[in-house]
C-alpha atoms as a PDB file:
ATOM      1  CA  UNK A   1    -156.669  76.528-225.721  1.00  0.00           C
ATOM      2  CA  UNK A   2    -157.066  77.380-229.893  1.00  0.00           C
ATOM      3  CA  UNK A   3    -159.806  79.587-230.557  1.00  0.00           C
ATOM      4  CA  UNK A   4    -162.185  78.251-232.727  1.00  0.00           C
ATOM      5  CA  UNK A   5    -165.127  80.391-234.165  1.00  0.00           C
ATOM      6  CA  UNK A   6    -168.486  79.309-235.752  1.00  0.00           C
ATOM      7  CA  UNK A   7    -171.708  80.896-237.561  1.00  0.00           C
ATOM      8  CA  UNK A   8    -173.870  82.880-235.418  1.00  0.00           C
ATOM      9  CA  UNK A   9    -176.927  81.408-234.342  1.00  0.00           C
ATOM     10  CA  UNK A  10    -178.744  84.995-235.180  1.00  0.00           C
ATOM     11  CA  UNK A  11    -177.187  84.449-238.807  1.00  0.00           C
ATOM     12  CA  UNK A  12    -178.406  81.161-239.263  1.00  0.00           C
ATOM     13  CA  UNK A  13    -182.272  82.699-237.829  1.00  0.00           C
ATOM     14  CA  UNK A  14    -181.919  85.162-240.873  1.00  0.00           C
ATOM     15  CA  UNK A  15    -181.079  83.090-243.529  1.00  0.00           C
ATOM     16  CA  UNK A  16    -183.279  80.653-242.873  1.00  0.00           C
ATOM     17  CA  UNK A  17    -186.109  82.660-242.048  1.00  0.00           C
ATOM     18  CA  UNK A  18    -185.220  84.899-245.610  1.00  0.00           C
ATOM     19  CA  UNK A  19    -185.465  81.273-247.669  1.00  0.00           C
ATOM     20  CA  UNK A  20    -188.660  80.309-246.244  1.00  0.00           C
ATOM     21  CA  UNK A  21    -190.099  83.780-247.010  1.00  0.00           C
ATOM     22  CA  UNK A  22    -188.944  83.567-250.240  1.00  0.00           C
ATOM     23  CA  UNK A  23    -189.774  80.545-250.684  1.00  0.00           C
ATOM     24  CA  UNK A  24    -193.570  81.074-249.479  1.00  0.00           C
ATOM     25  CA  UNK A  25    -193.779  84.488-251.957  1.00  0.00           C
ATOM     26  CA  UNK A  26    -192.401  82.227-254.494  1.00  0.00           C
ATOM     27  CA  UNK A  27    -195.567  79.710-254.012  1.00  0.00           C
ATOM     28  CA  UNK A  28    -198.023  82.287-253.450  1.00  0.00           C
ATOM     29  CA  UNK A  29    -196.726  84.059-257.028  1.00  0.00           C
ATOM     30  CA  UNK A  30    -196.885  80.714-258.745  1.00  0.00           C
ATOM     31  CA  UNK A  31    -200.327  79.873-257.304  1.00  0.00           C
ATOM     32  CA  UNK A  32    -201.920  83.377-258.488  1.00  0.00           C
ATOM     33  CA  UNK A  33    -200.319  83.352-261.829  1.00  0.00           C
ATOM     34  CA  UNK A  34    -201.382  79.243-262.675  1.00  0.00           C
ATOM     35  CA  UNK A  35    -204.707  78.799-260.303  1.00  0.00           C
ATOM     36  CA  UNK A  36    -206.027  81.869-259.009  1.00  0.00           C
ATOM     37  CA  UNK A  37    -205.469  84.588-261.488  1.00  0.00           C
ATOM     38  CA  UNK A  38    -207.049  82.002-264.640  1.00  0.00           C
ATOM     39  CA  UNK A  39    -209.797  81.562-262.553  1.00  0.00           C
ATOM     40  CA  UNK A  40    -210.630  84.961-262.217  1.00  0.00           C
ATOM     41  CA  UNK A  41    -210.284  85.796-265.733  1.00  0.00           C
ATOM     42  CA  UNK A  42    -212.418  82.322-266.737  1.00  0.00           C
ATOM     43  CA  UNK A  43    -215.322  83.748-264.217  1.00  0.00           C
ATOM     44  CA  UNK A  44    -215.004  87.310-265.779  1.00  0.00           C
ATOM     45  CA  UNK A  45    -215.143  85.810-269.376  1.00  0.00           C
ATOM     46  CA  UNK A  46    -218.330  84.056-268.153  1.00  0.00           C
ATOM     47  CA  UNK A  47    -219.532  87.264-266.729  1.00  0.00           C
ATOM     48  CA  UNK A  48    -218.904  88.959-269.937  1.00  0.00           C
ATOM     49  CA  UNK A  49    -221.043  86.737-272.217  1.00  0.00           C
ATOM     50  CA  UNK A  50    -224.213  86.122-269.596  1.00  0.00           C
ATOM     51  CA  UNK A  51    -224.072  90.020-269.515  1.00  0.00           C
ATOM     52  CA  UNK A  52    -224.260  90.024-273.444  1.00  0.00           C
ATOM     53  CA  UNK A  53    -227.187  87.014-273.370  1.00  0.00           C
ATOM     54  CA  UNK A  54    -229.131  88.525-270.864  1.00  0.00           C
ATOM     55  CA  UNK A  55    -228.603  92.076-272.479  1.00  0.00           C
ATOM     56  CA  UNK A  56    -230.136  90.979-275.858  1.00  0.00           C
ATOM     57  CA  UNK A  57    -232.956  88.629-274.805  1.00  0.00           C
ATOM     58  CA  UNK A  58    -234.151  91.092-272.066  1.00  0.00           C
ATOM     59  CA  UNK A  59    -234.869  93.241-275.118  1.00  0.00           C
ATOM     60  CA  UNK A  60    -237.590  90.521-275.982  1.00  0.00           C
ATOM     61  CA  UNK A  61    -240.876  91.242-274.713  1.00  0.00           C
ATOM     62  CA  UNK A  62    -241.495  88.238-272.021  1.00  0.00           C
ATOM     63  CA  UNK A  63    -244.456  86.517-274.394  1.00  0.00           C
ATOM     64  CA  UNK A  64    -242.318  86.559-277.456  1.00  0.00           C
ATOM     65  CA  UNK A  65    -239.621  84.645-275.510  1.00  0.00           C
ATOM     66  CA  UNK A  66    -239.157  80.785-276.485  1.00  0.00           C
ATOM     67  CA  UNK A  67    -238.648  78.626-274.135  1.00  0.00           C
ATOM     68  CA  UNK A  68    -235.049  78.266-274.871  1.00  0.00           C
ATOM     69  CA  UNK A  69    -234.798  81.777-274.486  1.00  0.00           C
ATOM     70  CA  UNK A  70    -236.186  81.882-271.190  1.00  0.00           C
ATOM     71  CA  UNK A  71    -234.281  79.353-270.165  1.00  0.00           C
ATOM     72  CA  UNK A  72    -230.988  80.915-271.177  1.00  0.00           C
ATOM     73  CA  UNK A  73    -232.194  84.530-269.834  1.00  0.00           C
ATOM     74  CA  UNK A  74    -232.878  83.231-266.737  1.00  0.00           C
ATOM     75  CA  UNK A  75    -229.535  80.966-266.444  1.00  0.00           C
ATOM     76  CA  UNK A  76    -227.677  84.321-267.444  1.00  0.00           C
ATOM     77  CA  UNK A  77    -229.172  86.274-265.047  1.00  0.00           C
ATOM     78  CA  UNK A  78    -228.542  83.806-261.678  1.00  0.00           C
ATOM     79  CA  UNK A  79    -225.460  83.860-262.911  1.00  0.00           C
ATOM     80  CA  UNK A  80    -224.706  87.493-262.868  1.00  0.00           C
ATOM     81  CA  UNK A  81    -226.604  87.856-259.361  1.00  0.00           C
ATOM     82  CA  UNK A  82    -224.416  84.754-257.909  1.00  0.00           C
ATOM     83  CA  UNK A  83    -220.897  86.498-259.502  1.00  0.00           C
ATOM     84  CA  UNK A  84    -222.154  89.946-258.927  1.00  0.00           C
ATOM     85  CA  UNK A  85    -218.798  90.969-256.827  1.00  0.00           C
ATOM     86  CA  UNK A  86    -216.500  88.648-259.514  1.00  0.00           C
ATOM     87  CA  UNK A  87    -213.554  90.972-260.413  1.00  0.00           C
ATOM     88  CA  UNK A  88    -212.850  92.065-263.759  1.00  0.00           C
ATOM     89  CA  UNK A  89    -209.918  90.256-266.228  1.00  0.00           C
ATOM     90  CA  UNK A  90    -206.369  90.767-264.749  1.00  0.00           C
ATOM     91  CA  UNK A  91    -204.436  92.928-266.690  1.00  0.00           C
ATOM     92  CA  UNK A  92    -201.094  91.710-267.929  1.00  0.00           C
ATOM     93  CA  UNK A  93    -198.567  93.967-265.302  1.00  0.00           C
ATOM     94  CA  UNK A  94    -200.778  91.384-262.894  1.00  0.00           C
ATOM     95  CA  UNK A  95    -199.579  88.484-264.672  1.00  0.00           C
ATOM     96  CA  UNK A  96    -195.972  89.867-265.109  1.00  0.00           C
ATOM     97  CA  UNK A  97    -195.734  91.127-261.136  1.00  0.00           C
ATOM     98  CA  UNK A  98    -196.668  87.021-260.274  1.00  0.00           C
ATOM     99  CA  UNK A  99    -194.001  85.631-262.568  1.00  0.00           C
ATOM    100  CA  UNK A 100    -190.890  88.433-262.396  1.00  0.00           C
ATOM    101  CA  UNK A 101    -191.216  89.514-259.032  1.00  0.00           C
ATOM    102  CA  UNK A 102    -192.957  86.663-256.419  1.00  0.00           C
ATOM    103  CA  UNK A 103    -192.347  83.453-258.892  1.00  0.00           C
ATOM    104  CA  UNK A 104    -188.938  83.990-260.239  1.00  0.00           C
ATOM    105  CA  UNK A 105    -187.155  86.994-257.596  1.00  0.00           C
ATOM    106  CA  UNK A 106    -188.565  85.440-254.454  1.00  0.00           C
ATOM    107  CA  UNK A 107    -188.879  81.990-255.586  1.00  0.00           C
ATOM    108  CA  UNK A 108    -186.438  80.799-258.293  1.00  0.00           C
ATOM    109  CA  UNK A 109    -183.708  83.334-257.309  1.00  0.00           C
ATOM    110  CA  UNK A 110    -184.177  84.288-253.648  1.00  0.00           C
ATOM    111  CA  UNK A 111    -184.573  80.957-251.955  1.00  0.00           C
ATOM    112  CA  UNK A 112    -181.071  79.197-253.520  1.00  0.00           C
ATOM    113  CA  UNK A 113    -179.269  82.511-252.704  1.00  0.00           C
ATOM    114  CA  UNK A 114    -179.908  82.259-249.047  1.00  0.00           C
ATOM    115  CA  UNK A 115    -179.715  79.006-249.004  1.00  0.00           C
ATOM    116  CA  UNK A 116    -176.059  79.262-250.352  1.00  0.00           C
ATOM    117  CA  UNK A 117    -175.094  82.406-248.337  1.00  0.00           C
ATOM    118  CA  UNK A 118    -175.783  79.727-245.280  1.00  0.00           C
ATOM    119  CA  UNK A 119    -173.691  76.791-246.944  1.00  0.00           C
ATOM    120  CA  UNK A 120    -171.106  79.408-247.909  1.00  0.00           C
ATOM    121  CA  UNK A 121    -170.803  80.973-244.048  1.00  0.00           C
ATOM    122  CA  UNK A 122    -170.927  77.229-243.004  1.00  0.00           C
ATOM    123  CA  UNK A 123    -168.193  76.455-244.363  1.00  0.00           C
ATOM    124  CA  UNK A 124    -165.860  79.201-243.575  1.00  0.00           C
ATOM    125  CA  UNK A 125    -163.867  78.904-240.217  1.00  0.00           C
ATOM    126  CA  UNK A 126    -161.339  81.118-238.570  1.00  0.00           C
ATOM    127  CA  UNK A 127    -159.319  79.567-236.203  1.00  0.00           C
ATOM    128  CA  UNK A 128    -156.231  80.448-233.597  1.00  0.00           C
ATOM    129  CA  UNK A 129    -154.358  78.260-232.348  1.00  0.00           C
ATOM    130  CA  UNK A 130    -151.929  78.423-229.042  1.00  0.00           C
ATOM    131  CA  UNK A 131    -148.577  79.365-230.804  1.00  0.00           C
ATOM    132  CA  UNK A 132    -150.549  82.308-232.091  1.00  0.00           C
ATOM    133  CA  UNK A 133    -150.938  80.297-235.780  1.00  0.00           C
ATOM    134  CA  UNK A 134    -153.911  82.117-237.301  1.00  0.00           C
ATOM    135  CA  UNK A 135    -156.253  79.560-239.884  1.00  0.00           C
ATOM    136  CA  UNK A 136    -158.690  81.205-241.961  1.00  0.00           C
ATOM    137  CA  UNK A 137    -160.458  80.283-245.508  1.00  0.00           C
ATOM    138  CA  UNK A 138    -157.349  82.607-247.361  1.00  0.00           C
ATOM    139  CA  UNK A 139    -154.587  80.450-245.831  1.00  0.00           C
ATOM    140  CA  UNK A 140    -152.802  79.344-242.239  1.00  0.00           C
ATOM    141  CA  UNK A 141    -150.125  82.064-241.165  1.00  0.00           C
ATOM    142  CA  UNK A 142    -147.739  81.400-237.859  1.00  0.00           C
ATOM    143  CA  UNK A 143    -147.876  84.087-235.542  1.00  0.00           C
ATOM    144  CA  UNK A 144    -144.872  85.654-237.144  1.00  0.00           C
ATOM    145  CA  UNK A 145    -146.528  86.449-240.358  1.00  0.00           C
ATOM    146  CA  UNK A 146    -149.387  89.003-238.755  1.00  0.00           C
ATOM    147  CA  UNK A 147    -148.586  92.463-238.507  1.00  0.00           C
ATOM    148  CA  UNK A 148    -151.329  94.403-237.100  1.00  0.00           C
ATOM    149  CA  UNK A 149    -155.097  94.352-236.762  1.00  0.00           C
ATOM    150  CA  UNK A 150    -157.149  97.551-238.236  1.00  0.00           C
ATOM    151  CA  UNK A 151    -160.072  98.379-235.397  1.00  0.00           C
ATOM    152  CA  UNK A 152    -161.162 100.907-237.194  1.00  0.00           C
ATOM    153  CA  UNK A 153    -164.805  99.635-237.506  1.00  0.00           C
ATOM    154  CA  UNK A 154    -164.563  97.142-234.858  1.00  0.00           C
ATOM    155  CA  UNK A 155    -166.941  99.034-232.668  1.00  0.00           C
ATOM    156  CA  UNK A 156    -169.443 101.047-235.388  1.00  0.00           C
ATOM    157  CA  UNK A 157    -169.649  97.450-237.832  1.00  0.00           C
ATOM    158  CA  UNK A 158    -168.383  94.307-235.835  1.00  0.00           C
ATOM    159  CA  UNK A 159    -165.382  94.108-238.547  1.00  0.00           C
ATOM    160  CA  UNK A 160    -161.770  93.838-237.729  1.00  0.00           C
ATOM    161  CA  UNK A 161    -159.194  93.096-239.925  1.00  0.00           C
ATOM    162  CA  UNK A 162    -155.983  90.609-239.388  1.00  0.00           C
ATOM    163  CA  UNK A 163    -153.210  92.181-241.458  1.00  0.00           C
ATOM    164  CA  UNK A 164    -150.587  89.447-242.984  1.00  0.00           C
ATOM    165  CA  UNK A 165    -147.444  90.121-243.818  1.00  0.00           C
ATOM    166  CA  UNK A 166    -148.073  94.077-243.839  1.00  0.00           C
ATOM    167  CA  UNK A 167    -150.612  94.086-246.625  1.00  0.00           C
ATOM    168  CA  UNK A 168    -153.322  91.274-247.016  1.00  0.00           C
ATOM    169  CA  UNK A 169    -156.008  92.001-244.956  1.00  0.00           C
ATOM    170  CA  UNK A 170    -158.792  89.600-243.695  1.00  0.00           C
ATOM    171  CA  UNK A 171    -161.898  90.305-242.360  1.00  0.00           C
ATOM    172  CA  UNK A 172    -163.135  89.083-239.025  1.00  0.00           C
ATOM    173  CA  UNK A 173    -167.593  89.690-239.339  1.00  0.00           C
ATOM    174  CA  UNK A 174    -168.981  89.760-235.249  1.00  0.00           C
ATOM    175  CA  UNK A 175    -172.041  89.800-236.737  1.00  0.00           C
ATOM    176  CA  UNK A 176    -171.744  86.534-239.040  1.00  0.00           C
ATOM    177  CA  UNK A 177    -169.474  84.394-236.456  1.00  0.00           C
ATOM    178  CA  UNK A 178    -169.206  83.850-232.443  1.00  0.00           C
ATOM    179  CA  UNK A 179    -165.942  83.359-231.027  1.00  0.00           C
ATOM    180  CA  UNK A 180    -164.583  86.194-233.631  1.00  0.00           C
ATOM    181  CA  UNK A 181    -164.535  88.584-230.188  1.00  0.00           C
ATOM    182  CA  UNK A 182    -162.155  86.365-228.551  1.00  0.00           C
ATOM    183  CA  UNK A 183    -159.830  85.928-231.763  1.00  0.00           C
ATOM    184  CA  UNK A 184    -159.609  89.427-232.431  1.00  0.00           C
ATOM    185  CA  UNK A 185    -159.146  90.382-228.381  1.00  0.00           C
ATOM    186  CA  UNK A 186    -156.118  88.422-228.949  1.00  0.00           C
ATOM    187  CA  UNK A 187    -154.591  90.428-231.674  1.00  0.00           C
ATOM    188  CA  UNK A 188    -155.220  93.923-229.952  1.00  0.00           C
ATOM    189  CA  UNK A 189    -153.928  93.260-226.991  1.00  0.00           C
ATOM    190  CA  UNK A 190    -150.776  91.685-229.066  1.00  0.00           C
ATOM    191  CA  UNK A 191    -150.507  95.073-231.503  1.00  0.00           C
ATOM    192  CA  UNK A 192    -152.611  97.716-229.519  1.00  0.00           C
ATOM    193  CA  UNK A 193    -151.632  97.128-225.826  1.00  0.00           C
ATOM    194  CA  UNK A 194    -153.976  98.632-223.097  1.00  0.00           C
ATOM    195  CA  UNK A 195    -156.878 100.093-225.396  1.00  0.00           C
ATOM    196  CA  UNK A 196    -158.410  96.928-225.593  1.00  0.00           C
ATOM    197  CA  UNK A 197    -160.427  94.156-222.818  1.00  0.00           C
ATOM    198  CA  UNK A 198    -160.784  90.615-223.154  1.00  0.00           C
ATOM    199  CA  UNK A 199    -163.837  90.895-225.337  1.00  0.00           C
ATOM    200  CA  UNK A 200    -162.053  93.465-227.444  1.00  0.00           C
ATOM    201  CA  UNK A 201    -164.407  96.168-225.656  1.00  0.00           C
ATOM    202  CA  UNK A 202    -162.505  99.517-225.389  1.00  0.00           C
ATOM    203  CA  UNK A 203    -160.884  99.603-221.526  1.00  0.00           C
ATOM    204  CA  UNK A 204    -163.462 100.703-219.350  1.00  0.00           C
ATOM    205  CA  UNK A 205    -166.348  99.917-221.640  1.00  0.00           C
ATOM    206  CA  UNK A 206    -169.312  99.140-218.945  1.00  0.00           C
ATOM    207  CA  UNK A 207    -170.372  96.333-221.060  1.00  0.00           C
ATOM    208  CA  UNK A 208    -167.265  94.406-221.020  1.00  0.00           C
ATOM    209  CA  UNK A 209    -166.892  90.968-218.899  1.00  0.00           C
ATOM    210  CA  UNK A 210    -163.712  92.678-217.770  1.00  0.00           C
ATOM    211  CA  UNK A 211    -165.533  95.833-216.502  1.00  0.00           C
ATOM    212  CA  UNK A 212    -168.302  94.108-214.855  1.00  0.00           C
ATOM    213  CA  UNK A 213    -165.469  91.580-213.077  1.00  0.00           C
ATOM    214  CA  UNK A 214    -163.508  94.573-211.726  1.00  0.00           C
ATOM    215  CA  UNK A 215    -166.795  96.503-210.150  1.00  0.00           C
ATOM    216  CA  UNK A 216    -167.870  92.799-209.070  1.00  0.00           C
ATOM    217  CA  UNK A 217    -164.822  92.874-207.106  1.00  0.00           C
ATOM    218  CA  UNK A 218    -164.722  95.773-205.734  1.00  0.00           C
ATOM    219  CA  UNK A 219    -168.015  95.096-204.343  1.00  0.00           C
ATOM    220  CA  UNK A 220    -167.343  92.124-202.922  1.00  0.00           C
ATOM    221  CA  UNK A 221    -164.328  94.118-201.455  1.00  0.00           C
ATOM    222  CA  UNK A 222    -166.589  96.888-200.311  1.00  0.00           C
ATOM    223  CA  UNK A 223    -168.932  93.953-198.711  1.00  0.00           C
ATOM    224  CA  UNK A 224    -166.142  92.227-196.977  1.00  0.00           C
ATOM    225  CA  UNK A 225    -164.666  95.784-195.126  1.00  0.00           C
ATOM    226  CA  UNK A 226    -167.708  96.585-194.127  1.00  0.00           C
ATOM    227  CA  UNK A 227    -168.854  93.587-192.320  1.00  0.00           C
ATOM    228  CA  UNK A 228    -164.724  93.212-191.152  1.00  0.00           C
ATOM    229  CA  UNK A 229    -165.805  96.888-189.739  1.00  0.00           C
ATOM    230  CA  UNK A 230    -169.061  95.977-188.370  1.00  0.00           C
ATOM    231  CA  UNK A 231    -167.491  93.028-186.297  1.00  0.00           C
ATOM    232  CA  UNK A 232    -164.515  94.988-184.766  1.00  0.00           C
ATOM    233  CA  UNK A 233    -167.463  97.398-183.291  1.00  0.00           C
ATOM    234  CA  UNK A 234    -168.962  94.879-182.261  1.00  0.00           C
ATOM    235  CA  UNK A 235    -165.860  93.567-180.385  1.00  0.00           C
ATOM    236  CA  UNK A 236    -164.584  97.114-178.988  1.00  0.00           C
END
């Protein structure tokens, strides 16, 4: 039966979950920098002024005061009291942080990329077929044309590589796509006899399906002779 892998379902979590974070910095960037950040600096403008107005006509003894001028130092000075806790004018890093780094990194640049690092994993497919015919995205090569499989960081990063023809090398990713266990199983025990299981789990490895078969066995075994011994005491 061919071997067929496809993307990991943890992979798929990741990049999606990495575009809709980006995606929500992206928003929260744009609304600070257009809405929220103005607003600020329209309130503190305010501020500003009604601090001036009130400053000079408070300098007016009360009975000199018009009536316009009352009316203004008065508006000026709810004002202040209502805004008392208003923050000062952003500065301009504030306005460059929102637009380089949330609106434009997270946003404009972020989102696509993991958006395409899915469509781009989506797309690739590794595949082996009966007669040992190996399809990836560099090619299709019959069985005849692989010549080894490096394992070198099969175990510490999920990678093997499928040699072709003694010197092109293409990289199976664990991480990235399921089935890859099975393909490259199929290749070690083909060019590195006996090190490897079925899951391409070093022989012996307690994790492997093949470990946990052979001690399932032998309890069973273990199960079976002991009630076969039970019984024959019973019987003698």
């Amino acid at each position: 039966m061919a071997i067929e892998t496809r993307i990991q379902r943890r992979q798929t979590i990741q990049n999606v979950a990495y575009a809709v974070i980006c995606l929500g910095l992206g928003l929260y960037g744009w609304y600070d920098y257009s809405i929220a950040y103005p607003a600020q600096d329209a309130i503190a403008t305010q501020k500003e002024a009604y601090k001036s107005t009130f400053d000079e006509l408070v300098k007016i003894p009360a009975e000199e005061r018009t009536t316009e001028q009352q009316s203004k130092l008065k508006e000026a000075d709810e004002f202040l009291i209502t805004h008392k806790e208003a923050p000062s004018k952003r500065e301009e890093y504030d306005y460059a942080i929102q637009l380089w780094l949330f609106i434009v990194g997270c946003g404009v640049l972020g989102t696509p990329w993991f958006v395409w690092a899915q469509w781009q994993l989506s797309r690739k497919r590794f595949r082996l077929d009966d007669d040992g015919t190996f399809h990836s995205p560099e090619g299709s090569f019959p069985a005849s044309r692989i010549t080894g499989i490096d394992m070198s960081r099969w175990m510490s990063k999920s990678i093997a590589s499928v040699e072709v023809d003694g010197a092109n090398r293409i990289p199976l990713d664990d991480f990235k796509y399921k089935g890859v266990e099975d393909i490259v199983a199929h290749f070690a025990a083909r060019f590195e006899p006996g090190k490897w299981t079925s899951d391409a789990r070093p022989i012996g490895d307690p994790k492997s399906r093949d470990t946990k078969r052979q001690l399932e066995a032998e309890a069973a075994a273990s199960a079976a002779s002991s009630t076969s011994d039970t019984e024959r005491g019973a019987r003698d």
